[in-house]
C-alpha atoms as a PDB file:
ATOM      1  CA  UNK A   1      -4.010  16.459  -6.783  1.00  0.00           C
ATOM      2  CA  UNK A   2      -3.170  13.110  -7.572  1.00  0.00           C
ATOM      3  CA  UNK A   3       0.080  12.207  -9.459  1.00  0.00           C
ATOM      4  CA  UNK A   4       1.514   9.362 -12.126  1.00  0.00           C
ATOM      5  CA  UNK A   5       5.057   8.888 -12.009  1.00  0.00           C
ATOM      6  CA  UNK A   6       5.672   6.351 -14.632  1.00  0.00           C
ATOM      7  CA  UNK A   7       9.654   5.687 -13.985  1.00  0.00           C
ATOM      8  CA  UNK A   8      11.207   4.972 -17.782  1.00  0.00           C
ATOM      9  CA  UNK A   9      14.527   2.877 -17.711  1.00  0.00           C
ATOM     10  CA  UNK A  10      17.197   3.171 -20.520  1.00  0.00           C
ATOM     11  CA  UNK A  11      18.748  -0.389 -21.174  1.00  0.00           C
ATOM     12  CA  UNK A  12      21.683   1.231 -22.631  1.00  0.00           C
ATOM     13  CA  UNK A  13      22.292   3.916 -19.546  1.00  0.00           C
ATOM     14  CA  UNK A  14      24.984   2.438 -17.123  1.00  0.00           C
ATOM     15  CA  UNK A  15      23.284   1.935 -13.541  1.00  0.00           C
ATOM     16  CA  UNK A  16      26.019   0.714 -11.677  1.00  0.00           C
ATOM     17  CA  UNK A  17      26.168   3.686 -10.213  1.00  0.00           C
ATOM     18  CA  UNK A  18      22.816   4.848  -8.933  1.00  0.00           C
ATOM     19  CA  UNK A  19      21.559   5.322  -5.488  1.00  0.00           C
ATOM     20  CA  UNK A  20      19.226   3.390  -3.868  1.00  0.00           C
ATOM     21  CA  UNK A  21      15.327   4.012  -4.087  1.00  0.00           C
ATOM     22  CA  UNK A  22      14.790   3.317  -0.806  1.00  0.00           C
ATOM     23  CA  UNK A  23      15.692   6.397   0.724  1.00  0.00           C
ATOM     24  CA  UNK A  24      13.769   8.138  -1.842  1.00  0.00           C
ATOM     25  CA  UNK A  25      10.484   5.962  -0.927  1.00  0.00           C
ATOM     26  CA  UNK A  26      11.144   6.250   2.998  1.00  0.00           C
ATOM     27  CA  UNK A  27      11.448  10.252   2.769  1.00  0.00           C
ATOM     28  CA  UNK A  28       7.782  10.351   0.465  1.00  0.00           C
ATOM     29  CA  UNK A  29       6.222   7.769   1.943  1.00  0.00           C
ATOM     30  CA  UNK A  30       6.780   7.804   5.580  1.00  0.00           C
ATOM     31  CA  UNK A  31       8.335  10.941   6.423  1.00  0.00           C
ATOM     32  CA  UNK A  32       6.336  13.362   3.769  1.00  0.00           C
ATOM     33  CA  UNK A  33       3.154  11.099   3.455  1.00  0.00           C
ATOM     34  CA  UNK A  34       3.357  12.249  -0.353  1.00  0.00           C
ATOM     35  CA  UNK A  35       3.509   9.050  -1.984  1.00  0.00           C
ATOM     36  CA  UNK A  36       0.466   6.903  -1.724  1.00  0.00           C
ATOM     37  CA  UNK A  37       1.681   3.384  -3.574  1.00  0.00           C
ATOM     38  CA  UNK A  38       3.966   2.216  -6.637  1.00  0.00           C
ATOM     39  CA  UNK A  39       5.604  -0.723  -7.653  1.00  0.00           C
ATOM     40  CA  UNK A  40       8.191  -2.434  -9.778  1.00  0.00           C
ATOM     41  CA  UNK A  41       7.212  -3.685 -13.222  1.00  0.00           C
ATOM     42  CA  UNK A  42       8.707  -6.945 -14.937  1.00  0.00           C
ATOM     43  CA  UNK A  43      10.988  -6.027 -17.826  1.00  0.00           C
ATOM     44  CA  UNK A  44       9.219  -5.760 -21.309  1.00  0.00           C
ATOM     45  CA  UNK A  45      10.574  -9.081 -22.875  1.00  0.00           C
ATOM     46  CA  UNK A  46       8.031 -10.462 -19.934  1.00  0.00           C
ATOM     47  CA  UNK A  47       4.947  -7.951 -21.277  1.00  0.00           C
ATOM     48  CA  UNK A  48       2.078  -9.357 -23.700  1.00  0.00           C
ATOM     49  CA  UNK A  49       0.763  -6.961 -26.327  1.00  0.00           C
ATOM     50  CA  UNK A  50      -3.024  -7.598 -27.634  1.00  0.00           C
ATOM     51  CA  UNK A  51      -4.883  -6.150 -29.869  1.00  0.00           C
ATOM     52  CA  UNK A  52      -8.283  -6.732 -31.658  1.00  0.00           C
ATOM     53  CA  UNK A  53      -8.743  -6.827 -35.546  1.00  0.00           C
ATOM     54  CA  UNK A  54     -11.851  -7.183 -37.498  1.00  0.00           C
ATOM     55  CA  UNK A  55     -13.073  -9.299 -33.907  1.00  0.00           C
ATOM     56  CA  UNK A  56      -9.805 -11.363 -33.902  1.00  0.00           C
ATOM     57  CA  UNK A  57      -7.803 -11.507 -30.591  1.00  0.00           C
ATOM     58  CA  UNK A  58      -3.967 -11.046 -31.763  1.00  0.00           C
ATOM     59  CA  UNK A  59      -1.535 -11.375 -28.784  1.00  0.00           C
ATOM     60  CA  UNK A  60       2.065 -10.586 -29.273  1.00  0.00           C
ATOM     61  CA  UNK A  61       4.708 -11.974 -26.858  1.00  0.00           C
ATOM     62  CA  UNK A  62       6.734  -8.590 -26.073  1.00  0.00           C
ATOM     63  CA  UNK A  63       6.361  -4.832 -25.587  1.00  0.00           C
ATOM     64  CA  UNK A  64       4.262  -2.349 -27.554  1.00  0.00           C
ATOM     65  CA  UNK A  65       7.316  -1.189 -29.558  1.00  0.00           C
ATOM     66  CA  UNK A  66      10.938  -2.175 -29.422  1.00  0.00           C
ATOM     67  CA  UNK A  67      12.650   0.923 -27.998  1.00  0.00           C
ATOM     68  CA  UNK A  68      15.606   1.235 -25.773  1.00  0.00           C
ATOM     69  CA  UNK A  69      13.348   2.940 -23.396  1.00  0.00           C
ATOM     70  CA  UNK A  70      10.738   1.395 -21.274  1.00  0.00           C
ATOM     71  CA  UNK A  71       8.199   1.684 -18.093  1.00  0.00           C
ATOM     72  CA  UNK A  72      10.188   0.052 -14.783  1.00  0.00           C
ATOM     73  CA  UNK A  73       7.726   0.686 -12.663  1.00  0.00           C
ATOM     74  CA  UNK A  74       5.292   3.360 -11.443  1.00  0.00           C
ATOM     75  CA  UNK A  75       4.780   5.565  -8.047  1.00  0.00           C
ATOM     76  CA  UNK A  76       1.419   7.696  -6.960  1.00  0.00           C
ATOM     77  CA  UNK A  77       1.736  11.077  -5.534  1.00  0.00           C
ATOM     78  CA  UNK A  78      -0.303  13.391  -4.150  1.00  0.00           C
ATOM     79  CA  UNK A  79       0.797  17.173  -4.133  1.00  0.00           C
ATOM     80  CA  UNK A  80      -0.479  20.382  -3.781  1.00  0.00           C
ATOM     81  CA  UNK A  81       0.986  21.417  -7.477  1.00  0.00           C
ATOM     82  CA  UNK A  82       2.771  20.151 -10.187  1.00  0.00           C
ATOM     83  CA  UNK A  83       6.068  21.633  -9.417  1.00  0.00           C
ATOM     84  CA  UNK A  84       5.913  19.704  -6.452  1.00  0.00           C
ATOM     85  CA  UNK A  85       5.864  16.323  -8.275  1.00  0.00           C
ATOM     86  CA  UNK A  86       8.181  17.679 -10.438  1.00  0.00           C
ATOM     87  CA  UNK A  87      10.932  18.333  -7.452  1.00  0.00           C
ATOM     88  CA  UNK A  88       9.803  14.368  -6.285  1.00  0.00           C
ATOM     89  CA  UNK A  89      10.296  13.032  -9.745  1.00  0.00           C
ATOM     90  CA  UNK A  90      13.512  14.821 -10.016  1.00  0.00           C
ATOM     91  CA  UNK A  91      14.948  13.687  -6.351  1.00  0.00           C
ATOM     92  CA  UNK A  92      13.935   9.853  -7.559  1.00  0.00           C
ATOM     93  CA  UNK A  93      17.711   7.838  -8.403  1.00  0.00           C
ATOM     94  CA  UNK A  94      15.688   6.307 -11.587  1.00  0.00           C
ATOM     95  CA  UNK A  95      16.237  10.040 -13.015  1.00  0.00           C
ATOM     96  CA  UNK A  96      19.642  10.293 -13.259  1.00  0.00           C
ATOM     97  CA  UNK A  97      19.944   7.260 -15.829  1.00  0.00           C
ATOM     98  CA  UNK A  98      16.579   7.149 -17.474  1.00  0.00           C
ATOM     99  CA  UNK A  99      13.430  10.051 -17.022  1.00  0.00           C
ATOM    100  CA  UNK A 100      10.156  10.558 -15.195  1.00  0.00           C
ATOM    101  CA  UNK A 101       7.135  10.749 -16.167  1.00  0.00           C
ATOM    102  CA  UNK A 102       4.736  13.257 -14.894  1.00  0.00           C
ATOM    103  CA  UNK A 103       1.392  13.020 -15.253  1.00  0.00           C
ATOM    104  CA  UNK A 104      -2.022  14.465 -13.160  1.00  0.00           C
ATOM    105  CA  UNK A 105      -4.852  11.822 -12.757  1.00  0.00           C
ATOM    106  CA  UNK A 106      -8.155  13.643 -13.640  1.00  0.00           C
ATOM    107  CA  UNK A 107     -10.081  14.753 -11.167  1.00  0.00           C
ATOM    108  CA  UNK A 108     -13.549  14.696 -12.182  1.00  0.00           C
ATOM    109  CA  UNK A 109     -14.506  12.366  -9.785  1.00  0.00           C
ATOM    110  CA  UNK A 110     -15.809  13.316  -5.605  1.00  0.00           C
ATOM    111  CA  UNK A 111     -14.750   9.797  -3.692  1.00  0.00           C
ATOM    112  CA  UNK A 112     -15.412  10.987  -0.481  1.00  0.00           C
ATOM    113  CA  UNK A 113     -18.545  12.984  -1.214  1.00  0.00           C
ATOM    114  CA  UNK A 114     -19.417   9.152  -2.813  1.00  0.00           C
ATOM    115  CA  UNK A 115     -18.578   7.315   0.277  1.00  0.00           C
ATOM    116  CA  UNK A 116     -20.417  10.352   2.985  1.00  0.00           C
ATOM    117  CA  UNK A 117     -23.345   9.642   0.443  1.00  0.00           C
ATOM    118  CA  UNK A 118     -23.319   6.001   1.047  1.00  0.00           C
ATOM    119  CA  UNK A 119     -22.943   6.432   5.186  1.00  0.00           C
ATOM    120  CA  UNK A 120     -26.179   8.757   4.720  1.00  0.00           C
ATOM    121  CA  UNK A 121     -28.028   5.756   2.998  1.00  0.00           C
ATOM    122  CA  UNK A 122     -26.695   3.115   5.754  1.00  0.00           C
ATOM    123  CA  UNK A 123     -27.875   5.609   8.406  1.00  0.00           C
ATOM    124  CA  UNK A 124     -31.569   6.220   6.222  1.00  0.00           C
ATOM    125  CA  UNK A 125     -31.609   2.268   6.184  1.00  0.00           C
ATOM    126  CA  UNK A 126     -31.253   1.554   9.928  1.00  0.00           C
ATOM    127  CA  UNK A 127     -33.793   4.583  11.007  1.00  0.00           C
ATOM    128  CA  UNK A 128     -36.304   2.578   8.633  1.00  0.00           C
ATOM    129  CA  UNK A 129     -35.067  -0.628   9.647  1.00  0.00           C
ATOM    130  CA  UNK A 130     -34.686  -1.399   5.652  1.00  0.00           C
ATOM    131  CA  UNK A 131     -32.548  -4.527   5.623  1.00  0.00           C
ATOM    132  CA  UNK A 132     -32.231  -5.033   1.861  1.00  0.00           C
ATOM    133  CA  UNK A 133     -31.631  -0.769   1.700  1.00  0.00           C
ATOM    134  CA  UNK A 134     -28.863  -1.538   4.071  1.00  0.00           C
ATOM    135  CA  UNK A 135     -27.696  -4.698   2.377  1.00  0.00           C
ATOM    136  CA  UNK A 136     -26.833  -2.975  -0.680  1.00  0.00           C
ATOM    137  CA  UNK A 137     -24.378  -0.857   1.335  1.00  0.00           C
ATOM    138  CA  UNK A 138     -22.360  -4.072   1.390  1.00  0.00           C
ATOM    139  CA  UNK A 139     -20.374  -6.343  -0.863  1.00  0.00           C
ATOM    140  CA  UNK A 140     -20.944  -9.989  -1.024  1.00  0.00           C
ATOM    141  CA  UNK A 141     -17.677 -10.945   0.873  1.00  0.00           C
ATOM    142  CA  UNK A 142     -18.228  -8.244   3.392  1.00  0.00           C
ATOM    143  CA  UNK A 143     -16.593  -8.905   7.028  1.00  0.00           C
ATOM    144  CA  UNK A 144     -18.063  -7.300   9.833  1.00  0.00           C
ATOM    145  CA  UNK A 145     -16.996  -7.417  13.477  1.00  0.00           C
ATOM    146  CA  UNK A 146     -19.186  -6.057  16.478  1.00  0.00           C
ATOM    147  CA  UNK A 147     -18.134  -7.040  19.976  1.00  0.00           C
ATOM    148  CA  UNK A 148     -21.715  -7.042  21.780  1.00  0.00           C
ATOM    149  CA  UNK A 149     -24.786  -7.585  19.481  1.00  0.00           C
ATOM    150  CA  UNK A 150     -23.886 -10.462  17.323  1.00  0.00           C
ATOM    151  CA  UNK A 151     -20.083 -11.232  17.057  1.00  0.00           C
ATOM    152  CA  UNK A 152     -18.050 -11.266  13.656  1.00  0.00           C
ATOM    153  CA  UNK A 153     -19.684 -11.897  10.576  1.00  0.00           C
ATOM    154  CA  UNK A 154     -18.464 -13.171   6.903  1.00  0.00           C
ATOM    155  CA  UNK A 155     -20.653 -12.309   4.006  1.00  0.00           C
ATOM    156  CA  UNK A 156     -23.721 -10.276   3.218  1.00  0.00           C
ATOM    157  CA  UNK A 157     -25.699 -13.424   3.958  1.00  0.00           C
ATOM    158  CA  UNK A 158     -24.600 -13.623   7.566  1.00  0.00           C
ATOM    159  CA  UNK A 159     -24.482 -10.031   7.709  1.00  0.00           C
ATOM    160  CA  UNK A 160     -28.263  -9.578   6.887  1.00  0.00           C
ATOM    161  CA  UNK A 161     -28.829 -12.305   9.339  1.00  0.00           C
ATOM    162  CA  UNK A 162     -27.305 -10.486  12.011  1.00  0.00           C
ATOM    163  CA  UNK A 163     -29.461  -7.272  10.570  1.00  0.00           C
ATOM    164  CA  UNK A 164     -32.827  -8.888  10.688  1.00  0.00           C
ATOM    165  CA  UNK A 165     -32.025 -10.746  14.490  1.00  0.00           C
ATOM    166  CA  UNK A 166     -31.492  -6.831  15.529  1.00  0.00           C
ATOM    167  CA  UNK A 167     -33.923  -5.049  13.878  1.00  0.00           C
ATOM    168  CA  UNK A 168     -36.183  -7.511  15.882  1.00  0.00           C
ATOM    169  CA  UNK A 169     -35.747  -6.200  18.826  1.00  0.00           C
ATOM    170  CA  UNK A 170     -36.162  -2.649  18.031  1.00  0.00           C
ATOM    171  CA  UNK A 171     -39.298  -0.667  18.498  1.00  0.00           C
ATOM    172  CA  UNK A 172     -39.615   2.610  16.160  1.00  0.00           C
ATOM    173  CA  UNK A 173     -37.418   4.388  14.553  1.00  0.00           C
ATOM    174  CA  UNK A 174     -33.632   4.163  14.679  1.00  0.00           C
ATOM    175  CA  UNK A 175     -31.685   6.965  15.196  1.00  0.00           C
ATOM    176  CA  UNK A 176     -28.131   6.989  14.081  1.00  0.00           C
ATOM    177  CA  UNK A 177     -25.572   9.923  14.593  1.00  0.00           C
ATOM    178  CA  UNK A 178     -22.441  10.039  13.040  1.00  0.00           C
ATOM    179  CA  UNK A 179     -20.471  12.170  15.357  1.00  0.00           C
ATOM    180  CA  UNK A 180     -16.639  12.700  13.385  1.00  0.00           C
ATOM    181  CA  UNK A 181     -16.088  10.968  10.057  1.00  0.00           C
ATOM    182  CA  UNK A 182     -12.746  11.255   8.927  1.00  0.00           C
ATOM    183  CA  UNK A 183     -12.005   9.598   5.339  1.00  0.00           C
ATOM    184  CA  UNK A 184      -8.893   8.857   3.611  1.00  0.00           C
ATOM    185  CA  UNK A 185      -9.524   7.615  -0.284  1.00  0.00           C
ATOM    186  CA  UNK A 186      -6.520   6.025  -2.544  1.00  0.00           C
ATOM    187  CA  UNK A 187      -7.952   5.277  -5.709  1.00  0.00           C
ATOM    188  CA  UNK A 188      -9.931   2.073  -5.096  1.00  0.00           C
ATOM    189  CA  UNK A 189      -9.977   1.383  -1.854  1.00  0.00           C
ATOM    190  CA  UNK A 190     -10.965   4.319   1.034  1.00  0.00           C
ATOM    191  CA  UNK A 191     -11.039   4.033   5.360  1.00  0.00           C
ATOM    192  CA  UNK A 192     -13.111   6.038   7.277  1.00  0.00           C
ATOM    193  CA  UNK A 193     -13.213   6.270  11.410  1.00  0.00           C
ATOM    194  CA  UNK A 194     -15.882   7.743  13.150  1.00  0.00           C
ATOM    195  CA  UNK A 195     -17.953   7.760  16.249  1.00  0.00           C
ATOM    196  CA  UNK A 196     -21.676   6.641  15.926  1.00  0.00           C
ATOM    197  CA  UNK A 197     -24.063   7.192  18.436  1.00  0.00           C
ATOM    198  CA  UNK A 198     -27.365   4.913  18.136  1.00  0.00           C
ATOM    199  CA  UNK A 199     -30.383   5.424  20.167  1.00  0.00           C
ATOM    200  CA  UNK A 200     -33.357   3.589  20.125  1.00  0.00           C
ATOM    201  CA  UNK A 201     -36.628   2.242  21.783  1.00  0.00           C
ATOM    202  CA  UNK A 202     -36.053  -1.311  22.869  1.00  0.00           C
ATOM    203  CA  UNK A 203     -38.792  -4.353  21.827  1.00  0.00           C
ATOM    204  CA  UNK A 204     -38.820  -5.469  25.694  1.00  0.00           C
ATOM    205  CA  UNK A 205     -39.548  -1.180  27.009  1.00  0.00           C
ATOM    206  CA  UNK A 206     -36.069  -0.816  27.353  1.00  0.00           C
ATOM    207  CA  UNK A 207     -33.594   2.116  25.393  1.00  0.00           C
ATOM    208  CA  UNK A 208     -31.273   1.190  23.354  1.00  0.00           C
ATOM    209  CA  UNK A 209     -27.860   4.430  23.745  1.00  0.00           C
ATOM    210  CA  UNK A 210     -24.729   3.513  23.049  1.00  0.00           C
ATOM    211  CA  UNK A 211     -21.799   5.395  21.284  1.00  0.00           C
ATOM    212  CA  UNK A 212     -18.933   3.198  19.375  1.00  0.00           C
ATOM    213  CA  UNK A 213     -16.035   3.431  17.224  1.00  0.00           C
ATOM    214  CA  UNK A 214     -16.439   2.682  13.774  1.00  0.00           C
ATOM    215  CA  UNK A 215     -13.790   1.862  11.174  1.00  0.00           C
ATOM    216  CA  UNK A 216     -15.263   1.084   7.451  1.00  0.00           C
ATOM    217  CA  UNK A 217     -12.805  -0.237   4.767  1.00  0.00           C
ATOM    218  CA  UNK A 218     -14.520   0.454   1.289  1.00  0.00           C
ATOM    219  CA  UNK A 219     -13.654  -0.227  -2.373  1.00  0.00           C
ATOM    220  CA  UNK A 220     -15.070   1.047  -5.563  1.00  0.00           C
ATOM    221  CA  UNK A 221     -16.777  -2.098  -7.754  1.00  0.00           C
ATOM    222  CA  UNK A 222     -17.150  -0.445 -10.969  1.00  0.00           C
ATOM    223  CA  UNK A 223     -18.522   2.575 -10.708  1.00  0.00           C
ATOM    224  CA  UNK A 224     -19.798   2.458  -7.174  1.00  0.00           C
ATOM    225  CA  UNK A 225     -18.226   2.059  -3.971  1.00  0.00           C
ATOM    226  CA  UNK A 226     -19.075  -0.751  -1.118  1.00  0.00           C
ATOM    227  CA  UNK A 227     -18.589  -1.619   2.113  1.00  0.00           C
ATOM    228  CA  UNK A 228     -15.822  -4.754   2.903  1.00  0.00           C
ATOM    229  CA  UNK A 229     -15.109  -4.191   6.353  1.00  0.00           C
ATOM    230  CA  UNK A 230     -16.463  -3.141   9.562  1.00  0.00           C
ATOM    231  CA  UNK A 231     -14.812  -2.719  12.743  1.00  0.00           C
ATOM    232  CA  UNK A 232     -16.842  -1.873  15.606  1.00  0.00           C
ATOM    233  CA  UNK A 233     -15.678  -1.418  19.198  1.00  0.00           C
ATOM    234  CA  UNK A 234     -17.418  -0.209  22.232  1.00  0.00           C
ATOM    235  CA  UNK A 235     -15.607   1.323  25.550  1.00  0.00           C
ATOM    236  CA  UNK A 236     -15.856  -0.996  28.519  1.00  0.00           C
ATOM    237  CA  UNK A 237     -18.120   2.196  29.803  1.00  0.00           C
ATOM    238  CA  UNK A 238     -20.757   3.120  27.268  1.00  0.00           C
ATOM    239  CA  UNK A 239     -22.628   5.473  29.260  1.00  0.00           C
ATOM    240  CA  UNK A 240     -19.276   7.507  30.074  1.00  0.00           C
ATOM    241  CA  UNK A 241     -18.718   8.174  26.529  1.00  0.00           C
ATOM    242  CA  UNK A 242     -22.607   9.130  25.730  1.00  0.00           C
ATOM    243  CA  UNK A 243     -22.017  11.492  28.597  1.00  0.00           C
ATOM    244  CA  UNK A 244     -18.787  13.038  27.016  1.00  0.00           C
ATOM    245  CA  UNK A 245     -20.097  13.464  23.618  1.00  0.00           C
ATOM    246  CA  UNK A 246     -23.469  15.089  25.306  1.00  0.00           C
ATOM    247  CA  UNK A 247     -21.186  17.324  26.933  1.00  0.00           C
ATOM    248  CA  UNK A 248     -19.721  18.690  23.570  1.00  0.00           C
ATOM    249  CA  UNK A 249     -22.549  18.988  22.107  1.00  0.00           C
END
């Protein structure tokens, strides 16, 4: 489960002598993989407060109430339980002169089932050879990179392009088999690698078999997520790795 760790200064708590964050970040981040992201906020005299009355826009220069306590900054966790984020919170330097913050995101939400949903639909598109289908996979400033059929492209435009200048040379049905996705989701943005074996009946009597490595970046635009970025590489021998996956199988 995902954790908030809003960090709460004390402008009147002496700080001269607290330790470092640094440590604390290196030990969660690298070291535990616990900590996904946080940051440093500005200090409230910086903040702008709005609120709307009776349709009116009223902006106040300053926090949301004076108080000797405020937000510093904020750090995302993910633990197995709360005592867990509990024992981070408490080994943070922040805590010895001001307090944490604890508090679980909700989790009524299934990214990755999302995202394996949206690989099923690319994979549905290409069998059908369904450009727009495909398309709307994508974001507008998608970049995609494939080393053999058409180079890098920037932009669904160029990207369709690409789709429609391949699809043309296909006979039949496209099948597409995602050997091993592997995804790892943090909030709005997601990666997933996997190996993708295409086969197909080539245009010219030829067959089209060829197994590559895919990574996808992703990122959730509003309430759906899209593709951004494509990485696709294929080994210098093709055939050896169609042979090596046909021998798991």
């Amino acid at each position: 489960m995902k954790y908030m760790l809003l960090v709460c200064g004390d402008d009147t708590a002496d700080a001269s002598g607290m330790a470092p964050v640094e440590p604390w970040v290196e030990e969660l981040s690298a070291e535990r993989s616990v900590r996904l992201h946080g940051h440093r906020l500005r200090l409230p005299a910086d903040a702008v407060t709005v609120r709307v009355r009776g349709g009116e826009v009223l902006r106040t220069d300053g926090p949301f109430a004076e108080t000797k306590e405020y937000v510093a900054g904020y750090d995302i966790l993910e633990c197995a339980t709360l005592e867990e984020a509990v024992e981070a919170a408490a080994k943070h330097p922040v805590a010895s002169v001001g307090a944490m913050e604890v508090r679980a995101f909700w989790e009524d939400e299934d990214a990755e089932g999302e995202i394996r949903r949206l690989d099923a639909e690319v994979t549905a598109a290409v069998r059908d050879h369904d450009v727009d289908r495909a398309m709307a996979c994508y974001a507008p400033d998608v970049e995609v990179f494939h080393p053999v059929s058409a180079g890098e492209q920037s932009g669904a435009g160029a990207l369709r392009k690409a789709g429609e200048l391949w699809f043309s040379g296909v006979a039949g049905p496209v099948e597409r088999e995602v050997l091993d996705l592997r995804i790892r989701v943090d909030e709005s943005i997601a990666f997933g690698h996997a190996l993708v074996r295409t086969r197909a009946a080539l245009a010219d009597g030829g067959k089209l078999d060829t197994t590559e490595r895919v990574t996808t970046g992703y990122r959730l635009a509003g309430d759906r997520w899209q593709i951004v970025h494509q990485h696709m590489s294929v080994p210098g021998d093709a055939s050896a790795v169609t042979r090596n996956e046909e021998g798991r199988s």
